[in-house]
Protein backbone atom coordinates (compact mmCIF):
# COMPACT_ATOMS: atom_id res chain seq x y z
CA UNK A 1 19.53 -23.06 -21.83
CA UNK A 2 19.25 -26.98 -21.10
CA UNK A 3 16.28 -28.65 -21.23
CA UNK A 4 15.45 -29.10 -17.39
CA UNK A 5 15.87 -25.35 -17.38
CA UNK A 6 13.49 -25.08 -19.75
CA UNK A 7 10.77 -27.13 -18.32
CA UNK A 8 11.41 -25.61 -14.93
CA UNK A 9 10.38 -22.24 -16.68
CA UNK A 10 6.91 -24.11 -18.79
CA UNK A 11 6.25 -25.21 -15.26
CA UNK A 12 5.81 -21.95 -13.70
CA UNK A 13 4.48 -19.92 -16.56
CA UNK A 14 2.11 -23.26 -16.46
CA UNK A 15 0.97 -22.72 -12.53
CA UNK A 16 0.48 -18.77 -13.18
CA UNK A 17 -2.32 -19.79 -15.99
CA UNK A 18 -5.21 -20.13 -13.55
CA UNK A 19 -4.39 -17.09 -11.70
CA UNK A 20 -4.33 -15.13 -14.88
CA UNK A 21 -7.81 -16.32 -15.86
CA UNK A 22 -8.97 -15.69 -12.51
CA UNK A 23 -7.71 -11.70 -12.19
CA UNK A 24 -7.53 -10.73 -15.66
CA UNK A 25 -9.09 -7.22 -15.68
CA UNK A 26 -9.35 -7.31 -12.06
CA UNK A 27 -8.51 -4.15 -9.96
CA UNK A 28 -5.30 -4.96 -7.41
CA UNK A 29 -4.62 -2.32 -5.08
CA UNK A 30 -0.93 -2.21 -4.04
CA UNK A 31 0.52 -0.33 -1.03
CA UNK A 32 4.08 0.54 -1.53
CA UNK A 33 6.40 2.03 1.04
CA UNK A 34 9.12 0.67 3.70
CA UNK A 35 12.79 -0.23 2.56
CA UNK A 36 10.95 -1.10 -1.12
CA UNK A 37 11.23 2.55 -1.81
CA UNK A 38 14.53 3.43 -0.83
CA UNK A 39 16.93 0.89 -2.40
CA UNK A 40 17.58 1.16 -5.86
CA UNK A 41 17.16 -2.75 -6.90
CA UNK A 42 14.39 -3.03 -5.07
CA UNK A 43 12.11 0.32 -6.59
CA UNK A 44 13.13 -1.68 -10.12
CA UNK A 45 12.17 -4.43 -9.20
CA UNK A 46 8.58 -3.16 -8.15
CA UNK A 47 8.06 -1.27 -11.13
CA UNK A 48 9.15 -3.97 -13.26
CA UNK A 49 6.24 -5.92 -11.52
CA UNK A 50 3.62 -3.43 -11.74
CA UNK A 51 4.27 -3.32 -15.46
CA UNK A 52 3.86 -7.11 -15.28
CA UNK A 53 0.81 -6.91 -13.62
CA UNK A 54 -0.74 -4.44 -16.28
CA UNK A 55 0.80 -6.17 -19.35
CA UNK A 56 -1.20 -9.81 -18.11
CA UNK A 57 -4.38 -8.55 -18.05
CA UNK A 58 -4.99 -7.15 -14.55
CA UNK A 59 -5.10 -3.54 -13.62
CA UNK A 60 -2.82 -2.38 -10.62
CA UNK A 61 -3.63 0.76 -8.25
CA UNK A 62 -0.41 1.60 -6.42
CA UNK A 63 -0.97 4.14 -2.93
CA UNK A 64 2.68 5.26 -1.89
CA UNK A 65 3.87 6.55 1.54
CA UNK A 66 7.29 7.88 1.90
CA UNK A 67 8.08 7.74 5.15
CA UNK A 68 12.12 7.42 4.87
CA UNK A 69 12.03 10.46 2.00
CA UNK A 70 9.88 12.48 4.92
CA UNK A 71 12.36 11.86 7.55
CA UNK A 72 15.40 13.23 5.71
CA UNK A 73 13.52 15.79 3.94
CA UNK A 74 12.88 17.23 7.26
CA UNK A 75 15.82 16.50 9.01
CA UNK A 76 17.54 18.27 5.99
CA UNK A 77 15.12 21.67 6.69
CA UNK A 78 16.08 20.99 10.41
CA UNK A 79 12.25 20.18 11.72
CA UNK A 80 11.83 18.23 14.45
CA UNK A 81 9.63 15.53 14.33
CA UNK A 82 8.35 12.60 16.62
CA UNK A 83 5.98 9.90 16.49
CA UNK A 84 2.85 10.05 18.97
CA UNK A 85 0.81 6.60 19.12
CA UNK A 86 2.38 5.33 15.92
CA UNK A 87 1.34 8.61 14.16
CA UNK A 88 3.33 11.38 12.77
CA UNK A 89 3.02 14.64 14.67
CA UNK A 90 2.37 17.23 11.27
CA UNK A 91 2.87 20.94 12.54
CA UNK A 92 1.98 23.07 9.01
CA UNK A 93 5.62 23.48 8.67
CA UNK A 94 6.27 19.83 8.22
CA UNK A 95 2.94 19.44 6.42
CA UNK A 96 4.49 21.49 3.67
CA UNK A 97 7.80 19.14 4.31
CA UNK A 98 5.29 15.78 3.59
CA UNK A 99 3.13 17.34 0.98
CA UNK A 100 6.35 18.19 -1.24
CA UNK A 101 8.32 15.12 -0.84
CA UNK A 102 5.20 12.74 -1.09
CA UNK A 103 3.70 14.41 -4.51
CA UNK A 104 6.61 16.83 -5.75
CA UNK A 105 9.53 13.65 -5.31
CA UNK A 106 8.31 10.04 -4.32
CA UNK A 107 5.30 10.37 -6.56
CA UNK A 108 7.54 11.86 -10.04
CA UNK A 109 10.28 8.91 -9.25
CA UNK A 110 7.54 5.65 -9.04
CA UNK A 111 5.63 7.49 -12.09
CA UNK A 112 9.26 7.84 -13.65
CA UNK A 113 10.22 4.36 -12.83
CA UNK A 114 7.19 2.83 -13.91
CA UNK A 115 7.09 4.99 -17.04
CA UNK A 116 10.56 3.91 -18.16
CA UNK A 117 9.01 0.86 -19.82
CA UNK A 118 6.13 2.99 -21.65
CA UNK A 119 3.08 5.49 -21.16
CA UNK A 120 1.69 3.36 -18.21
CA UNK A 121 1.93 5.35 -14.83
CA UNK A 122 -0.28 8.67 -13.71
CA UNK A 123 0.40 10.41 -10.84
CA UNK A 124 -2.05 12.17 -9.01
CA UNK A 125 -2.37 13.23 -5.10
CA UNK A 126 -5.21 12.10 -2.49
CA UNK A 127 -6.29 15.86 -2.70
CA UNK A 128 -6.92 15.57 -6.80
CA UNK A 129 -10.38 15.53 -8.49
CA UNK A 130 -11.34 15.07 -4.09
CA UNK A 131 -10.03 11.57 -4.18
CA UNK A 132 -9.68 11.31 -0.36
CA UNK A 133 -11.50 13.58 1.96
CA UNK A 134 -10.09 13.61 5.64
CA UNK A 135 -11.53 15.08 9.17
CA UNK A 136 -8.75 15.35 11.82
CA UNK A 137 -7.55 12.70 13.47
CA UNK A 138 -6.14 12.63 17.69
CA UNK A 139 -4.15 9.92 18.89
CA UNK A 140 -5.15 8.08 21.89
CA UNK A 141 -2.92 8.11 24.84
CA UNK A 142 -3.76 6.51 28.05
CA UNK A 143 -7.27 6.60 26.96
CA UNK A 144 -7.04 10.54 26.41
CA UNK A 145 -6.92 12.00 23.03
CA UNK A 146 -3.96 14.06 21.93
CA UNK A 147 -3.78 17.23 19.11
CA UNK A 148 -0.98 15.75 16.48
CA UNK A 149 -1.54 18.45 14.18
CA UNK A 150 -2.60 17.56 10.42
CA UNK A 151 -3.35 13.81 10.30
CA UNK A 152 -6.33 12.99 8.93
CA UNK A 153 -8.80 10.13 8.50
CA UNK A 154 -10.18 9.18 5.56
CA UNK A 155 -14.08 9.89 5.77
CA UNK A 156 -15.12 9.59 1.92
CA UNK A 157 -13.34 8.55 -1.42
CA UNK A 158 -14.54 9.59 -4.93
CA UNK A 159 -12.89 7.39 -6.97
CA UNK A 160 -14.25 8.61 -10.08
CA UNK A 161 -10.50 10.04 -11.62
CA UNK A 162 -9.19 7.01 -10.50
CA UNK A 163 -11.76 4.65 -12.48
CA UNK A 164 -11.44 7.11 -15.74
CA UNK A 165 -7.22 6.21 -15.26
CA UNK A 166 -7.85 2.80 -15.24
CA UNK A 167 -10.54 2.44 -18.10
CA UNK A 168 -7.74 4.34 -20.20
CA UNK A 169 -5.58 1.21 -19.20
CA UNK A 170 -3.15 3.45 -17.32
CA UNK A 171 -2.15 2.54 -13.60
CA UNK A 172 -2.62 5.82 -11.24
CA UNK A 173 -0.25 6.12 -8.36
CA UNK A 174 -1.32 7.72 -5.96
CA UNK A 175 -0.21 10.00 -2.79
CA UNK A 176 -1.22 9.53 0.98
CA UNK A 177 -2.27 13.40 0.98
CA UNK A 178 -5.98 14.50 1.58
CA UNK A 179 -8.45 17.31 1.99
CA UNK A 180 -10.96 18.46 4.98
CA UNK A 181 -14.26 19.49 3.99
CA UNK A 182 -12.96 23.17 3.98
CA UNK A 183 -9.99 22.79 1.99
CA UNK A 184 -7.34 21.86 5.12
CA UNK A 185 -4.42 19.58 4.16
CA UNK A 186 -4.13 16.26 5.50
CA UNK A 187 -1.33 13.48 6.50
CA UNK A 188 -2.76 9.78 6.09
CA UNK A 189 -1.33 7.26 6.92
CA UNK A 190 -0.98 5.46 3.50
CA UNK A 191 -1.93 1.59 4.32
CA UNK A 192 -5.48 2.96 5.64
CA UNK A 193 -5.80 5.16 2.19
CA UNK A 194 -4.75 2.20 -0.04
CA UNK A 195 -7.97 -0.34 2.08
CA UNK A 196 -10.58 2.82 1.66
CA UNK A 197 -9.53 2.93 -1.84
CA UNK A 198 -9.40 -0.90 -2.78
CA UNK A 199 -13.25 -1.37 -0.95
CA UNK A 200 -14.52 1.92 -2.99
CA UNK A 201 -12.85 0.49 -6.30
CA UNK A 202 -13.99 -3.28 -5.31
CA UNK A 203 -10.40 -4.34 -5.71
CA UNK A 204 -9.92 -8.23 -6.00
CA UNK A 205 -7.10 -7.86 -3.89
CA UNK A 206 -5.87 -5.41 -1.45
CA UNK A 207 -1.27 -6.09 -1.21
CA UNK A 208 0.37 -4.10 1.48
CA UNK A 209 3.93 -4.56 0.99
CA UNK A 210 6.08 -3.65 4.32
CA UNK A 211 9.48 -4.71 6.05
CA UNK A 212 8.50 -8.35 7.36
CA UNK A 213 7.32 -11.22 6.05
CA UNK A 214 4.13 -11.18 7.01
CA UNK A 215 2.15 -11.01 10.41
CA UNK A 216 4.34 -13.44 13.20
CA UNK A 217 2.13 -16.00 15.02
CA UNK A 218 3.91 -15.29 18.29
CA UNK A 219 6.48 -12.81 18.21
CA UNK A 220 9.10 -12.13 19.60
CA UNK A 221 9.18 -15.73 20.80
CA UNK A 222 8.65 -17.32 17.02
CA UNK A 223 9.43 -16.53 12.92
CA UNK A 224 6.22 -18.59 12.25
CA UNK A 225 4.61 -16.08 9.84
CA UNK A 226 0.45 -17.03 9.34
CA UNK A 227 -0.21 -17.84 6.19
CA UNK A 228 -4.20 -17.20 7.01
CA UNK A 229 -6.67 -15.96 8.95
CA UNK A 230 -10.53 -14.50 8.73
CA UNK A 231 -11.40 -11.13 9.89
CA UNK A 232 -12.58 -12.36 13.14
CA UNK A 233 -9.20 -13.96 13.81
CA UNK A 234 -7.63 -11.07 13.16
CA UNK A 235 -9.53 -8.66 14.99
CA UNK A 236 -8.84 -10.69 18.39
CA UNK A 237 -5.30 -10.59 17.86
CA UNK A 238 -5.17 -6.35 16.91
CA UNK A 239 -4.78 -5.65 20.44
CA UNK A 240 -1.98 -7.43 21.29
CA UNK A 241 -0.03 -6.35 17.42
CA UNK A 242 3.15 -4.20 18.00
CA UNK A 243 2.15 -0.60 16.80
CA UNK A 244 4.01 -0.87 13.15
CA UNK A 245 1.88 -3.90 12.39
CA UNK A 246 -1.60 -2.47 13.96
CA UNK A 247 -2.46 -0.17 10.52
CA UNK A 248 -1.22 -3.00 8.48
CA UNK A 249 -3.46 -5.42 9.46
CA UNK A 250 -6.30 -2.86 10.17
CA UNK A 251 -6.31 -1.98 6.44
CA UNK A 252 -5.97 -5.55 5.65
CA UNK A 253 -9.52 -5.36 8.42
CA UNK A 254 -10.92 -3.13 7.21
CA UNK A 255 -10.85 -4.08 3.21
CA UNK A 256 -11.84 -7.59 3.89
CA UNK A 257 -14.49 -6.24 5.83
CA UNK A 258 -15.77 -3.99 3.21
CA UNK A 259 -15.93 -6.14 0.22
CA UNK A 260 -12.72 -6.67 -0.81
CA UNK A 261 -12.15 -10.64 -1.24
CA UNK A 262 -8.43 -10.99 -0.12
CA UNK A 263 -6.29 -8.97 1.65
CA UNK A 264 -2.49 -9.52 1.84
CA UNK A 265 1.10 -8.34 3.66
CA UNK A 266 4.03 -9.11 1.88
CA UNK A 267 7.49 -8.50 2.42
CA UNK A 268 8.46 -6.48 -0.07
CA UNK A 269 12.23 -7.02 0.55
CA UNK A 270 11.92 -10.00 -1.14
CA UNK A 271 12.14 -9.46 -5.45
CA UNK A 272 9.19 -10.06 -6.95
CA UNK A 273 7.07 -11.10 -4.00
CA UNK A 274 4.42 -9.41 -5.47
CA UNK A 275 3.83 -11.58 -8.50
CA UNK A 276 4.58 -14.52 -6.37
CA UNK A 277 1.42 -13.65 -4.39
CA UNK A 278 -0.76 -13.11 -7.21
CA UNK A 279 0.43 -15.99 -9.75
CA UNK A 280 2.02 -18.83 -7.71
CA UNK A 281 -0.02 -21.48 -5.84
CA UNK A 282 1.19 -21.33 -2.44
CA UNK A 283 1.57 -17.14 -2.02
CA UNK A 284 3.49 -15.76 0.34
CA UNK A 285 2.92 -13.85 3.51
CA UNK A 286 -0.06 -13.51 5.26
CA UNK A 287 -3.53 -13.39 3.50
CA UNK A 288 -7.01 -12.33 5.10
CA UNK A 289 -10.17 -13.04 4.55
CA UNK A 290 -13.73 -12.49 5.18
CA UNK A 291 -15.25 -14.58 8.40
C-alpha cells in the first residue's frame, strides 16, 4: 500500500469518528428488500454491513420483505396473483405461499448470512411474542374500498422480545407477517412495519433501502434525487409520488412524525450505501426530518 493510499483510508476512518460518537448504542432500524435481496453480492454485502454496524457500537434492527422470493414461490405452486392499489391481493392459499417463504426461507438465509461472521442474527416473525398486531386492511379504488384478502395494518407493536434481543447485543431480523386480535394471519407491507417498529423502539434512524436512489425531485422529467426535506414537505408531495414510492416515503412520514429523528431511502444497489449514510458527511439519498 503507498502512502497516499494510506492517508486516503486515515481520512475516512477519520470523518466516520463523529458519527460513531454520535450513534454508538443507538437503535437503527433497517428495511431490507428490492434487488438487495436477490443478488448474491449484494445480500453479502448487506450483511457484511449490518455486522459493521453492530461491531461499532450501534445496534441494527433489520425488517425484511421478500417480495421477488413471493412471486416465484407462487408462480412455482401456480397461484395467481395481482397487485390492487399497490397492495398484494393475499387469498389464504397464497397467505400460506408468503408466510413460508418470508419466515421459513428469506428470514433463515439473512439470519444465515448475517450469522456467517458469528452468533449475531435472531430471527423471529411479526406474529412472535405479538410483535405486530394487524386489523384488515381494503385498498382504495376510485374512492371505494376493495376486499384484498389478508393484508393487514399494523395497529399495535410490543416490542418487548425485540428490546430483550438487542440488550443481549444480538440484531433480530424480523418478518413482515402479523396477527389480528383473534389470531388471523396478516400480509404487511414491510416498509410500514419497519417505521411502526423504529417509533416504538425510538430508533435514531429509520433506513429503507429500495431500487432508486432516493426520492426524484421531478420525475420522469429529472434524476435530481432530494437530498432533504421536513415532514411537511413531504406530505404535500405524497399525492403526486408514483405508487412504489408512496409506502416508502409514508414510513419515512410516519417515523419522523412519531419520534424518530431521521428517516432515510437509500439505494441499496449501491455496496455499502448503508454505512455511507450513517458514517460519511454528506449521506446519500434522501433524508427526512421533523417540520
Amino acid at each position: 500500500m503507498n502512502r497516499r493510499s494510506a492517508m486516503d483510508k486515515a481520512a475516512v476512518l477519520i470523518e466516520a469518528l463523529p458519527w460513531l460518537e454520535r450513534f454508538h448504542d443507538a437503535i437503527i432500524v433497517i428495511k431490507y428488500g428490492g434487488n438487495a435481496m436477490t443478488e448474491d453480492h449484494l445480500r453479502e454485502s448487506f450483511a457484511n454491513d449490518i455486522v459493521f454496524l453492530r461491531l461499532a457500537g450501534l445496534r441494527p434492527v433489520v425488517v425484511h420483505g421478500g417480495g421477488p422470493q413471493i412471486n416465484a414461490a407462487l408462480e412455482k405452486f401456480g397461484i395467481e396473483s395481482h397487485f390492487t392499489a399497490g397492495l398484494r391481493v393475499t387469498t389464504p392459499e397464497a397467505m400460506d405461499v408468503v408466510r413460508m417463504v418470508l419466515t421459513g426461507q428469506v428470514n433463515r438465509e439473512v439470519v444465515g448470512l448475517i450469522n456467517s461472521h458469528g452468533p449475531y442474527a435472531v430471527g423471529m416473525s411479526g406474529e412472535d411474542a405479538h410483535l405486530f398486531t394487524a386489523r384488515k386492511l381494503h385498498a382504495i379504488v376510485d374512492g371505494e374500498p376493495v376486499d384484498i384478502g389478508q393484508v393487514g395494518e399494523i395497529v399495535k407493536v410490543d416490542a418487548g422480545a425485540v428490546h430483550s434481543l438487542i440488550s443481549d447485543g444480538r440484531i433480530p431480523v424480523i418478518s413482515s407477517v402479523a396477527r389480528g386480535e383473534n389470531g388471523e394471519i396478516f400480509n404487511v407491507n414491510a416498509d410500514t412495519a419497519a417505521a411502526a417498529l423504529a417509533s416504538e423502539l425510538g430508533a435514531a434512524k429509520l433506513i429503507v433501502l429500495t431500487d432508486v436512489e432516493g426520492l426524484y425531485a421531478d420525475w420522469p422529467n429529472s434524476d435530481e434525487v432530494i437530498r432533504e426535506l421536513t415532514a411537511a414537505e413531504l406530505e404535500e408531495l405524497m399525492p403526486g409520488l408514483s405508487s412504489g414510492m408512496v409506502p416508502k416515503m409514508g414510513a419515512c412520514l410516519h417515523a419522523v412524525s412519531n419520534g424518530v429523528p431521521q428517516a432515510h431511502v437509500l439505494d441499496g444497489r449501491v455496496p455499502h450505501s448503508l454505512l455511507l449514510e450513517v458514517f460519511t458527511d454528506e449521506g446519500v439519498g434522501t433524508m427526512v426530518v421533523p417540520s
